[in-house]
C-alpha atoms as a PDB file:
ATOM      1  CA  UNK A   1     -24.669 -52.592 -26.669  1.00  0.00           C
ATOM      2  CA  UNK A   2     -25.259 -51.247 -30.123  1.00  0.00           C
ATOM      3  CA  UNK A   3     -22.914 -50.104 -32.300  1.00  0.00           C
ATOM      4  CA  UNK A   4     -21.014 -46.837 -31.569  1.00  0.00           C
ATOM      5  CA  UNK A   5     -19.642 -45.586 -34.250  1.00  0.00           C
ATOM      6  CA  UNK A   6     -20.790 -42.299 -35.584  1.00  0.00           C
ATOM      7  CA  UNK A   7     -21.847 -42.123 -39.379  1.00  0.00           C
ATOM      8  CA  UNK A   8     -19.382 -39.979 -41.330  1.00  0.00           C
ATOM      9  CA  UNK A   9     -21.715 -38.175 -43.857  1.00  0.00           C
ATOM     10  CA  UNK A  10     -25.051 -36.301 -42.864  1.00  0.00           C
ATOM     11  CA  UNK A  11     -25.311 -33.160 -40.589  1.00  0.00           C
ATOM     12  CA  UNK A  12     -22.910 -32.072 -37.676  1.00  0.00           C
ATOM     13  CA  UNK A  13     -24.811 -32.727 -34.466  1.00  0.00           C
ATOM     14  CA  UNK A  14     -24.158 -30.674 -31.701  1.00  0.00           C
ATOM     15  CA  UNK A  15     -25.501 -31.371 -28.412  1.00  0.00           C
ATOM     16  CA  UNK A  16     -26.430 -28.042 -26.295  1.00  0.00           C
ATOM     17  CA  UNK A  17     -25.744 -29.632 -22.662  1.00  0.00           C
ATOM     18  CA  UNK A  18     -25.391 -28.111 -18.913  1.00  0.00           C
ATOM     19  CA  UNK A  19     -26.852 -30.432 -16.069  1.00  0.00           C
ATOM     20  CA  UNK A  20     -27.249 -26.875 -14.429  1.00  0.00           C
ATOM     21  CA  UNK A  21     -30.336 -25.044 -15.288  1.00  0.00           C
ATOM     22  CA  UNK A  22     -30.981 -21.177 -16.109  1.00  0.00           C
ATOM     23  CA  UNK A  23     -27.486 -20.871 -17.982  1.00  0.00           C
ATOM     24  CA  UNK A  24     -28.854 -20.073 -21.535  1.00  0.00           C
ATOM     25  CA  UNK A  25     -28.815 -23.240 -23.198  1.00  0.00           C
ATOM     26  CA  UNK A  26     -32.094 -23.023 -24.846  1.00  0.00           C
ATOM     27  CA  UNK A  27     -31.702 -19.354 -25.502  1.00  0.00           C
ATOM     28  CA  UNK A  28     -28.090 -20.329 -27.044  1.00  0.00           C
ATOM     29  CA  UNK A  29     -29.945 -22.990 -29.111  1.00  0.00           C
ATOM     30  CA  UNK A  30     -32.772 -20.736 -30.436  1.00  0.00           C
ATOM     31  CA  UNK A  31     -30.404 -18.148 -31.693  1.00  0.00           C
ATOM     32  CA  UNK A  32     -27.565 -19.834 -32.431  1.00  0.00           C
ATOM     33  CA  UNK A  33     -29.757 -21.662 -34.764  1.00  0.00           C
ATOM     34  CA  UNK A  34     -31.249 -18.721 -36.081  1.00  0.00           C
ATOM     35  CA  UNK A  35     -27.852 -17.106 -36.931  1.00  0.00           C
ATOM     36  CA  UNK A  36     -26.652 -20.288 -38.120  1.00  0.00           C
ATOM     37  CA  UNK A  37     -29.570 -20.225 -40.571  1.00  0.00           C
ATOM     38  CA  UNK A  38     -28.598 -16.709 -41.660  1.00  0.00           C
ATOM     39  CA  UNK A  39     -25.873 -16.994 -42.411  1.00  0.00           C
ATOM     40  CA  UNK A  40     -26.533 -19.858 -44.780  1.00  0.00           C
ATOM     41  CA  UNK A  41     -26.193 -22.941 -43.105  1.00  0.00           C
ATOM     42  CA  UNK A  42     -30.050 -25.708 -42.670  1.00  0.00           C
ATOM     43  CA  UNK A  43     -30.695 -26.424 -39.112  1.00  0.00           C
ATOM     44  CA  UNK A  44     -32.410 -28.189 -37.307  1.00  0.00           C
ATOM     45  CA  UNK A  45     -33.162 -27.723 -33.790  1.00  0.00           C
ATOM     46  CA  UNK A  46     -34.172 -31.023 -31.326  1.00  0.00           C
ATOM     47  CA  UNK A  47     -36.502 -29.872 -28.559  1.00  0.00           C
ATOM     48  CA  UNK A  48     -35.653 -32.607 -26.132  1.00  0.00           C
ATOM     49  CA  UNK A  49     -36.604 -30.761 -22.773  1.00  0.00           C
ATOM     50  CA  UNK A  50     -39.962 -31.444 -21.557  1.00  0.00           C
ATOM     51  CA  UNK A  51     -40.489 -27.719 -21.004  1.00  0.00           C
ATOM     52  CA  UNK A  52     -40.600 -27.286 -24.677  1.00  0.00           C
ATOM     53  CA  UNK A  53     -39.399 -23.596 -24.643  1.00  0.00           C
ATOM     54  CA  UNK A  54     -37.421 -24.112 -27.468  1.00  0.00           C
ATOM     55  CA  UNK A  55     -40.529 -24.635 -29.340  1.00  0.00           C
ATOM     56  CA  UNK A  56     -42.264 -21.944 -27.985  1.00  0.00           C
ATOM     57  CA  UNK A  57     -39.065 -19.167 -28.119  1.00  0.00           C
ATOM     58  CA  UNK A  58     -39.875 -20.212 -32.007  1.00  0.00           C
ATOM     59  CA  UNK A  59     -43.485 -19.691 -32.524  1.00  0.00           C
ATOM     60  CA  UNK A  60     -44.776 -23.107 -32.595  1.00  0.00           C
ATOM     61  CA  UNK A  61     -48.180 -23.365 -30.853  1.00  0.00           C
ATOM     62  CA  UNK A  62     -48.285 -25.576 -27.804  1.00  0.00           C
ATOM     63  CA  UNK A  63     -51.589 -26.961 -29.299  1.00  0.00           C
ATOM     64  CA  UNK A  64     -50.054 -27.114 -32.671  1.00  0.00           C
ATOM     65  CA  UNK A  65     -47.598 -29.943 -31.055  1.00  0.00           C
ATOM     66  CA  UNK A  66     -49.292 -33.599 -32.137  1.00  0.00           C
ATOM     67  CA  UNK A  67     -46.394 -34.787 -32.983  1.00  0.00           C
ATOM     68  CA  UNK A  68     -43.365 -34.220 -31.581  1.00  0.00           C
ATOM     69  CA  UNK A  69     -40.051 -35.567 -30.270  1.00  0.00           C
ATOM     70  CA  UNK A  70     -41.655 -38.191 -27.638  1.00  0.00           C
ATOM     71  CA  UNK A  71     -42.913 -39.387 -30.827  1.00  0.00           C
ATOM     72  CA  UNK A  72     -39.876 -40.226 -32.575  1.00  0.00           C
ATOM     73  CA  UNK A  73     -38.395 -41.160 -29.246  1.00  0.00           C
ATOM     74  CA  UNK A  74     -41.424 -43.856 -28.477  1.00  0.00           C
ATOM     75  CA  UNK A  75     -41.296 -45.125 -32.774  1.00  0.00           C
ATOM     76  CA  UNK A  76     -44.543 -43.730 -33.374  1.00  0.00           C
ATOM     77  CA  UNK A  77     -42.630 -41.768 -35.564  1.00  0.00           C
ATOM     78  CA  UNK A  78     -39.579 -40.875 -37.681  1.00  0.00           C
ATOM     79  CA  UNK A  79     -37.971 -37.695 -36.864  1.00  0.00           C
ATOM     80  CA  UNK A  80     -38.766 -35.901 -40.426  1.00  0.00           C
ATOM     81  CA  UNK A  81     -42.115 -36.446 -39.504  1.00  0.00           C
ATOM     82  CA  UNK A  82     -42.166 -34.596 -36.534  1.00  0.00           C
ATOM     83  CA  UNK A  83     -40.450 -31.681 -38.155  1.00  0.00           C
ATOM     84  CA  UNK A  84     -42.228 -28.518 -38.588  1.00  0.00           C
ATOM     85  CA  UNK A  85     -40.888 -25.152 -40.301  1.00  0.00           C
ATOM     86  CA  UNK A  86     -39.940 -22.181 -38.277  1.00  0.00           C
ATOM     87  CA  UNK A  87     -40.334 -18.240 -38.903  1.00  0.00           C
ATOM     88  CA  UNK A  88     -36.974 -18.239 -39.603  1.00  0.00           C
ATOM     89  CA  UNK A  89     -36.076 -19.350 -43.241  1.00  0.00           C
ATOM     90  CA  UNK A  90     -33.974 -22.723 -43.167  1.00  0.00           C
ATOM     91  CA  UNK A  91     -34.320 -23.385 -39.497  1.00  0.00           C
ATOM     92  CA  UNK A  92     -36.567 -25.824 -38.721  1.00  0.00           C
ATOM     93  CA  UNK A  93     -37.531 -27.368 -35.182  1.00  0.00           C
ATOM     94  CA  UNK A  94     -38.894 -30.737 -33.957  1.00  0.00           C
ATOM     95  CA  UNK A  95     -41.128 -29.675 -31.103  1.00  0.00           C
ATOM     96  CA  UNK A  96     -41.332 -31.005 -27.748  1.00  0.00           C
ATOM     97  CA  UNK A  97     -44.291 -31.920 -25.265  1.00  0.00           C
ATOM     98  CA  UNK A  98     -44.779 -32.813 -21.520  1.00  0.00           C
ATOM     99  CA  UNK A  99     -44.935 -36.265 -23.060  1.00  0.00           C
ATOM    100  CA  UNK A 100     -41.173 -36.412 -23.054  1.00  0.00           C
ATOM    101  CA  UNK A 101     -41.429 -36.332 -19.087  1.00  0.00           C
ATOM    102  CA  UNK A 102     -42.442 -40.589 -19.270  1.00  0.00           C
ATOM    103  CA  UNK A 103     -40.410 -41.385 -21.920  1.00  0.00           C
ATOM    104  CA  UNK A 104     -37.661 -42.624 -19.735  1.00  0.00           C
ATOM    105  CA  UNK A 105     -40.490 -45.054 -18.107  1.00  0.00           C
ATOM    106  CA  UNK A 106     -42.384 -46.101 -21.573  1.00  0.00           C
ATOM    107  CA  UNK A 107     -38.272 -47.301 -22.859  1.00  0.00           C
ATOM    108  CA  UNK A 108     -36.728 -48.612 -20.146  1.00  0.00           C
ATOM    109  CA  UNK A 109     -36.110 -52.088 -21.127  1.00  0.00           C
ATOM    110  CA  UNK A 110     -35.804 -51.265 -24.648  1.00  0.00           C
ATOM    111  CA  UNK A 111     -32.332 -52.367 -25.553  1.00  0.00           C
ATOM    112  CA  UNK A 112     -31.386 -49.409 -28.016  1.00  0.00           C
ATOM    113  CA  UNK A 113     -32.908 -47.108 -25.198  1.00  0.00           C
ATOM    114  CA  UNK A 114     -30.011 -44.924 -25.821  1.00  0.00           C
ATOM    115  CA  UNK A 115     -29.330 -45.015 -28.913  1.00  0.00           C
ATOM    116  CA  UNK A 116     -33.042 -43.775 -30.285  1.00  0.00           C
ATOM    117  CA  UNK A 117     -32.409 -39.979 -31.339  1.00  0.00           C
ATOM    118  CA  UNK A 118     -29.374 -41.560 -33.239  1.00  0.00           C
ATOM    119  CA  UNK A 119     -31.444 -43.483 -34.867  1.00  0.00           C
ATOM    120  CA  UNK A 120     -33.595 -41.026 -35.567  1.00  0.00           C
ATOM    121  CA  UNK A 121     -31.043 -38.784 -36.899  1.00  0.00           C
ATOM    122  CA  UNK A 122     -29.615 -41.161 -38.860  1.00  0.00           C
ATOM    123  CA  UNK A 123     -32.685 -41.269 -41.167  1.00  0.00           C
ATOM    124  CA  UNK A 124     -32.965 -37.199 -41.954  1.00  0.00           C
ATOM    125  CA  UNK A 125     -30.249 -37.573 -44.903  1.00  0.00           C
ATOM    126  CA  UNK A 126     -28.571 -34.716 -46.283  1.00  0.00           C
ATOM    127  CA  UNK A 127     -31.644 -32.322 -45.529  1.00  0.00           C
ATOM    128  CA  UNK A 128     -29.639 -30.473 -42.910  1.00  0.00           C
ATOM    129  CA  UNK A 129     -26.083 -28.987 -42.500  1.00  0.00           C
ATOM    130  CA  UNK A 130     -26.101 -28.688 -38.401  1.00  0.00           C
ATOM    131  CA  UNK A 131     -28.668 -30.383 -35.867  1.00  0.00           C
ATOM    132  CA  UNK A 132     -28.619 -28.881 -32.596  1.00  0.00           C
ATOM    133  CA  UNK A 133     -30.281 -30.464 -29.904  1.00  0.00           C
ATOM    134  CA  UNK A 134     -31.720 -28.974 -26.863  1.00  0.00           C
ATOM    135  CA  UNK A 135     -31.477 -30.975 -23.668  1.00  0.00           C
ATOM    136  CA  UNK A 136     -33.156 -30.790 -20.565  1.00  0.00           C
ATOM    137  CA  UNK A 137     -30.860 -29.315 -17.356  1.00  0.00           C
ATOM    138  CA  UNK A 138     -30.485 -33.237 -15.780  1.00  0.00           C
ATOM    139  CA  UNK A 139     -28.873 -36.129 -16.328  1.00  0.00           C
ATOM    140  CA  UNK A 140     -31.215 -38.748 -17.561  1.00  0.00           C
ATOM    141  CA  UNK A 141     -32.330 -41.007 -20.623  1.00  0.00           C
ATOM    142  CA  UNK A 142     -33.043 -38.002 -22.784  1.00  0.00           C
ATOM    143  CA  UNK A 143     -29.772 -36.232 -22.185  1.00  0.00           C
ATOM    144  CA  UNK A 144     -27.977 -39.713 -22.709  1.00  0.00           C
ATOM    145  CA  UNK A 145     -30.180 -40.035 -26.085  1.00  0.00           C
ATOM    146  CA  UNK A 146     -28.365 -36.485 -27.274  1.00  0.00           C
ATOM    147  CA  UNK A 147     -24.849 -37.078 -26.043  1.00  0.00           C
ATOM    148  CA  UNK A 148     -25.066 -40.813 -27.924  1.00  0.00           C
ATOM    149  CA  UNK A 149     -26.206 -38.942 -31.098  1.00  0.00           C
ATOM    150  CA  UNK A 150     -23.979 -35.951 -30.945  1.00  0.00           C
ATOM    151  CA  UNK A 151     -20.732 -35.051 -32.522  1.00  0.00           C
ATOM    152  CA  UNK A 152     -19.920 -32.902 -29.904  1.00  0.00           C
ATOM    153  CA  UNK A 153     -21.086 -30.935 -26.969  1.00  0.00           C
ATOM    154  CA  UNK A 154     -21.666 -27.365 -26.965  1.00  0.00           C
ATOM    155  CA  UNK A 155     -21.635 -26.179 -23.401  1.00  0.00           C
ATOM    156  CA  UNK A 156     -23.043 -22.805 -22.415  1.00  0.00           C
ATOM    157  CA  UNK A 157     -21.875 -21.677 -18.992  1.00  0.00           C
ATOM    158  CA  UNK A 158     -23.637 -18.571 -17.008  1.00  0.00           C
ATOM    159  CA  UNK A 159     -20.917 -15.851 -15.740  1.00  0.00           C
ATOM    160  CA  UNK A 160     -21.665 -16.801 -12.156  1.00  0.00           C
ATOM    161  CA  UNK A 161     -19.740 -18.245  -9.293  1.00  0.00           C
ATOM    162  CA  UNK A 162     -20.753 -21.826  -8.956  1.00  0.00           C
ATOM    163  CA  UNK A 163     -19.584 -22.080 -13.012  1.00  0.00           C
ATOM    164  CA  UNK A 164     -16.752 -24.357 -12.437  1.00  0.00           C
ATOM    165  CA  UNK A 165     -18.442 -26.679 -10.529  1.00  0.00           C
ATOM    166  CA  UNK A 166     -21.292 -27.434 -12.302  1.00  0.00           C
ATOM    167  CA  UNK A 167     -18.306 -27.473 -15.372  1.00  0.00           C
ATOM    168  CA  UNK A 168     -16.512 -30.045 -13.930  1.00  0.00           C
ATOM    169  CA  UNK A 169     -19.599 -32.176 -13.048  1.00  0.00           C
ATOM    170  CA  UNK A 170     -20.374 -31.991 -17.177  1.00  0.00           C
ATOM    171  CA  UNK A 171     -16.833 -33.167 -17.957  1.00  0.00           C
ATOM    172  CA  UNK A 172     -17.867 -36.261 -15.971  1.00  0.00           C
ATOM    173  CA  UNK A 173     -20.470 -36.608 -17.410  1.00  0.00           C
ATOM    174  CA  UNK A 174     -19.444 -36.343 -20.619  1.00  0.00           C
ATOM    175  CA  UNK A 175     -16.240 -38.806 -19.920  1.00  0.00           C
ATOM    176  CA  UNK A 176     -19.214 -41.886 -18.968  1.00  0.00           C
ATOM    177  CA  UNK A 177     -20.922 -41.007 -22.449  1.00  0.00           C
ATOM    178  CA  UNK A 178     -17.890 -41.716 -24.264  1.00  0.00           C
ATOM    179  CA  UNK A 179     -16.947 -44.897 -22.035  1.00  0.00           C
ATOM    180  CA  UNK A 180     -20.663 -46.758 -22.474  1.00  0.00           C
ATOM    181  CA  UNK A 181     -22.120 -45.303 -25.637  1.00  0.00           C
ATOM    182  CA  UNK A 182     -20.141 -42.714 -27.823  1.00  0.00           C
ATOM    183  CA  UNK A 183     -16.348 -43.065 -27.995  1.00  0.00           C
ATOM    184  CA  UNK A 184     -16.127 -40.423 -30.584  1.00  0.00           C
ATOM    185  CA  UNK A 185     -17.774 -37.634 -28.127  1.00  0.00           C
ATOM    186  CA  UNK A 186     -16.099 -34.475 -27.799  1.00  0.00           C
ATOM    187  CA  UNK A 187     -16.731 -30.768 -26.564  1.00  0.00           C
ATOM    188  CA  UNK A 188     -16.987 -28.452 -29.330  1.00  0.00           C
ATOM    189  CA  UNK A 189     -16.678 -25.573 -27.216  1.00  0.00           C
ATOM    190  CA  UNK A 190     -17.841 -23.632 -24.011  1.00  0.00           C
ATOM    191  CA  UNK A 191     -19.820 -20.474 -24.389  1.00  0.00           C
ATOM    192  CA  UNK A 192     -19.913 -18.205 -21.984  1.00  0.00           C
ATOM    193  CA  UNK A 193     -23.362 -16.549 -21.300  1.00  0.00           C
ATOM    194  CA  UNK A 194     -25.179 -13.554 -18.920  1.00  0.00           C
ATOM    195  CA  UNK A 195     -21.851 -11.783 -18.875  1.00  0.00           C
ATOM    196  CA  UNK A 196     -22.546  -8.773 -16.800  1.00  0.00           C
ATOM    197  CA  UNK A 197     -19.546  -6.653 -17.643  1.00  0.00           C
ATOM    198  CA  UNK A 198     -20.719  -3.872 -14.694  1.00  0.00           C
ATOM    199  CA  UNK A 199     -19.972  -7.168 -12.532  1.00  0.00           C
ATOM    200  CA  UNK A 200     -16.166  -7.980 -10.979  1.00  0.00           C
ATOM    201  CA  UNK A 201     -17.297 -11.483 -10.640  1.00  0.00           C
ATOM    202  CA  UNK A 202     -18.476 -11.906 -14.387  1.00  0.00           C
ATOM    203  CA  UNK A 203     -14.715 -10.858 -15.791  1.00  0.00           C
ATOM    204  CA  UNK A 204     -13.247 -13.154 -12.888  1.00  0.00           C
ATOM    205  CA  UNK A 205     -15.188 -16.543 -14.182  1.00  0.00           C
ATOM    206  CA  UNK A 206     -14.138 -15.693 -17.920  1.00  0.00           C
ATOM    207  CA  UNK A 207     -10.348 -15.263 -16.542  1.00  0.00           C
ATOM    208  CA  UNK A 208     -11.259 -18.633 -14.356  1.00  0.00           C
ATOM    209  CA  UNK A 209     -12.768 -20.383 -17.066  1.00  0.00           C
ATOM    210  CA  UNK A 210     -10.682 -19.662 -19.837  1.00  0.00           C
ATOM    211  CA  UNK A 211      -7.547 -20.815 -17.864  1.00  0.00           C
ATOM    212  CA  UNK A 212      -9.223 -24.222 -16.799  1.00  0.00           C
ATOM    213  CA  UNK A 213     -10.699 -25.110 -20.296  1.00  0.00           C
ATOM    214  CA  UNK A 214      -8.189 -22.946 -22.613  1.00  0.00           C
ATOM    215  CA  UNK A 215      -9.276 -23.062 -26.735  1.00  0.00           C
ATOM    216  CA  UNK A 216     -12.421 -25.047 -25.501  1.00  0.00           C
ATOM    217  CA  UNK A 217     -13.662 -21.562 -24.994  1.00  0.00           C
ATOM    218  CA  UNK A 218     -15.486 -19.631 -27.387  1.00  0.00           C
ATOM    219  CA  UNK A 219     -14.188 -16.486 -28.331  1.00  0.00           C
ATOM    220  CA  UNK A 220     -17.891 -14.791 -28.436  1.00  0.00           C
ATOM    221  CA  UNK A 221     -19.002 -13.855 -25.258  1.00  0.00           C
ATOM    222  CA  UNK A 222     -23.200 -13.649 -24.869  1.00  0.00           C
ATOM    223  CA  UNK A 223     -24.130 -10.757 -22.152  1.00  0.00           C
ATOM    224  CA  UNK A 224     -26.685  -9.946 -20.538  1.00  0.00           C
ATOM    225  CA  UNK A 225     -28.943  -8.602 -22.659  1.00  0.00           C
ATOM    226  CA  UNK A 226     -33.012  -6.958 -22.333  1.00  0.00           C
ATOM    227  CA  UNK A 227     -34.095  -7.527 -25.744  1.00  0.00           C
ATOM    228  CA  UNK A 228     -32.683 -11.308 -25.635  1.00  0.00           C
ATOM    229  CA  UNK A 229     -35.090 -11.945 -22.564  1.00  0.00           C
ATOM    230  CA  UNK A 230     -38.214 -10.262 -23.962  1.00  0.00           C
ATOM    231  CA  UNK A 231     -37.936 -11.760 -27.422  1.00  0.00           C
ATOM    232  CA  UNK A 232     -39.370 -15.632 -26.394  1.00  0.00           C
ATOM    233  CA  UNK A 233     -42.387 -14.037 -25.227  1.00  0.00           C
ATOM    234  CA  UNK A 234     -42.987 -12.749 -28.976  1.00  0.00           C
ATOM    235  CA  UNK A 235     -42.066 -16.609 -30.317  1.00  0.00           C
ATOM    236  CA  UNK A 236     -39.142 -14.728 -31.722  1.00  0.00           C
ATOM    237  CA  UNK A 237     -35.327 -14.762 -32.143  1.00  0.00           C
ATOM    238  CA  UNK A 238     -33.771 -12.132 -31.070  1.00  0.00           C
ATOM    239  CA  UNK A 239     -32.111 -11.949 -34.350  1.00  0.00           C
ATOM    240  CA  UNK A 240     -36.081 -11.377 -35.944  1.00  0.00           C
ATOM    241  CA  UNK A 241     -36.852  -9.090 -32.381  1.00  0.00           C
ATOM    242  CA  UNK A 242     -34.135  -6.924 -32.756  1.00  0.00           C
ATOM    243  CA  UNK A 243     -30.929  -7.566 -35.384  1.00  0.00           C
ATOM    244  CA  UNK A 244     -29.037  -4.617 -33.901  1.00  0.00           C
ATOM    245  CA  UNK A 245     -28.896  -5.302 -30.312  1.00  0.00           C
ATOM    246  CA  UNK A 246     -25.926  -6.477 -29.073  1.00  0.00           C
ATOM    247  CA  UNK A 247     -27.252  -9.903 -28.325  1.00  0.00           C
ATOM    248  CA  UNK A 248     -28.139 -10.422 -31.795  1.00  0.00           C
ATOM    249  CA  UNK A 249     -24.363  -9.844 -32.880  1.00  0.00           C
ATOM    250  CA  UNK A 250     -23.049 -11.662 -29.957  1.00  0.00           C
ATOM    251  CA  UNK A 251     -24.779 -14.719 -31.777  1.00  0.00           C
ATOM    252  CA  UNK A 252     -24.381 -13.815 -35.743  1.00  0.00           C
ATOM    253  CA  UNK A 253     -20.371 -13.957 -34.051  1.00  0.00           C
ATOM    254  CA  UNK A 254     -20.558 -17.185 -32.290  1.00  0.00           C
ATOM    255  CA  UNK A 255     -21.851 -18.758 -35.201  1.00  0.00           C
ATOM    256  CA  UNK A 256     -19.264 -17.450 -37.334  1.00  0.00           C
ATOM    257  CA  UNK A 257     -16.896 -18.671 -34.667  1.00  0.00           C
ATOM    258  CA  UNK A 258     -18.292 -22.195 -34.729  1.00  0.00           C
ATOM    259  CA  UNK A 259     -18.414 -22.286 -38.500  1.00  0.00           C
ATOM    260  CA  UNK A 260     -14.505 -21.650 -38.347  1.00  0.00           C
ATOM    261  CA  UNK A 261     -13.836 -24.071 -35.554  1.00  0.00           C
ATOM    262  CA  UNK A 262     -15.835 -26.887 -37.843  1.00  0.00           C
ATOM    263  CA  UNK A 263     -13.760 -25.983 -40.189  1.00  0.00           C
ATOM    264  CA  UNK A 264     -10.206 -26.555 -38.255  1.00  0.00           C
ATOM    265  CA  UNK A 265     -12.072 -30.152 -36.900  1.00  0.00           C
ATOM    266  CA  UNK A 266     -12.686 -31.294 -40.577  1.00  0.00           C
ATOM    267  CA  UNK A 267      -8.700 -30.393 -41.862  1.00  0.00           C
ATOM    268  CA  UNK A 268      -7.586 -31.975 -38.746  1.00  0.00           C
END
């Protein structure tokens, strides 16, 4: 096994990981990102889900793709090359493709298998302040590529009733990681997502999650929000679709809120 130990300068990489799908994580990566960027900080967002909709909630052309994250992942390239520049001023995005879907098979018996979006990151220098990587909703090479590379996990979680389960199959998850291939992993923080506050059962997982996970929980709540939905359509944040709504602000918060929390990690 290669070496484990996470290099101490260069950006903050947070992982955006839920094995359970439709619970906001690439929404929560797009505009976290984007507020993120706004509010000063360079990011740059990993589209590691074969689905790409990271890439294309940010403009970038499906056919404008040739190179791309199975490319860094395979060595055909380095991961600055496969950078390209968003709408959004500092936010920039490396793009993903159906590709990704083989990677798994095409690196197999590759002994740093794990280890290659480390690797990657390793090499973009002091160009970026944050990295936040968008995984796919499984368990598989790709997700084990972003939890070996990441400083910590950010975890959104949809206001719904199976939360806690799918919860505590991510702490498991998360607990292998750290044995076989990143001892320094941790969980930056839960954010809760699609809170419905017309719904009894939306207030009841916040009460249920906040008492299981305690601090681990993000202030910021994201609800359920029209203009957030529409705005991928347009290739758009919703921060550039529509500042004022109150998913926009939910974000422009969280990101304050993580900016604060990074800052309790670091005096710690």
């Amino acid at each position: 096994m290669l070496s484990s130990s996470l290099p101490l300068t260069g950006p903050r990489v947070l992982a955006l990981a839920n094995q359970k799908g439709g619970v906001g994580k690439t929404t929560t990566a797009i505009n976290l990102g984007t507020a993120l960027a706004a509010i000063g900080e360079r990011v740059l967002i990993v589209d590691l889900d074969p689905q790409g909709n990271a890439s294309t909630g940010l403009g970038i052309d499906r056919r404008a793709r040739n190179r791309s994250t199975y490319h860094v992942l395979v060595g055909d390239l380095t991961l600055s090359e496969a950078v390209q520049e968003t709408s959004v001023p500092r936010l920039s995005i490396a793009p993903s493709t159906m590709d990704l879907s083989g990677v798994e098979i095409e690196i197999s018996t590759e002994k740093d298998r794990a280890y290659r979006l480390r690797q990657a990151i390793r090499g973009l220098g002091g160009d970026y302040s944050y990295v936040l990587i968008d995984c796919p909703p499984s368990l598989n090479l790709l997700t084990i590529n972003a939890m070996a590379a990441a400083n910590a996990i950010l975890v959104p979680l949809q206001c719904e009733f199976f939360a806690l389960e799918g919860l505590s199959q991510l702490i498991k998850t998360v607990e292998q990681v750290k044995t076989n291939f990143n001892p320094g992993l941790t969980i930056h923080g839960i954010v809760l997502t699609m809170y419905d506050a017309r719904n009894n059962l939306s207030a009841q997982v916040v009460d249920d999650v906040r008492q299981f996970m305690g601090d681990k929980v993000y202030q910021t709540i994201i609800p359920r929000n029209v203009r957030v939905s529409e705005a991928p359509s347009y290739g758009k944040p919703v921060l550039l679709y529509d500042l004022k709504c109150v998913g926009s602000q939910a974000y422009l918060r969280l990101a304050s809120e993580i900016i604060q929390r990074e800052k309790h990690l670091r005096a710690a």
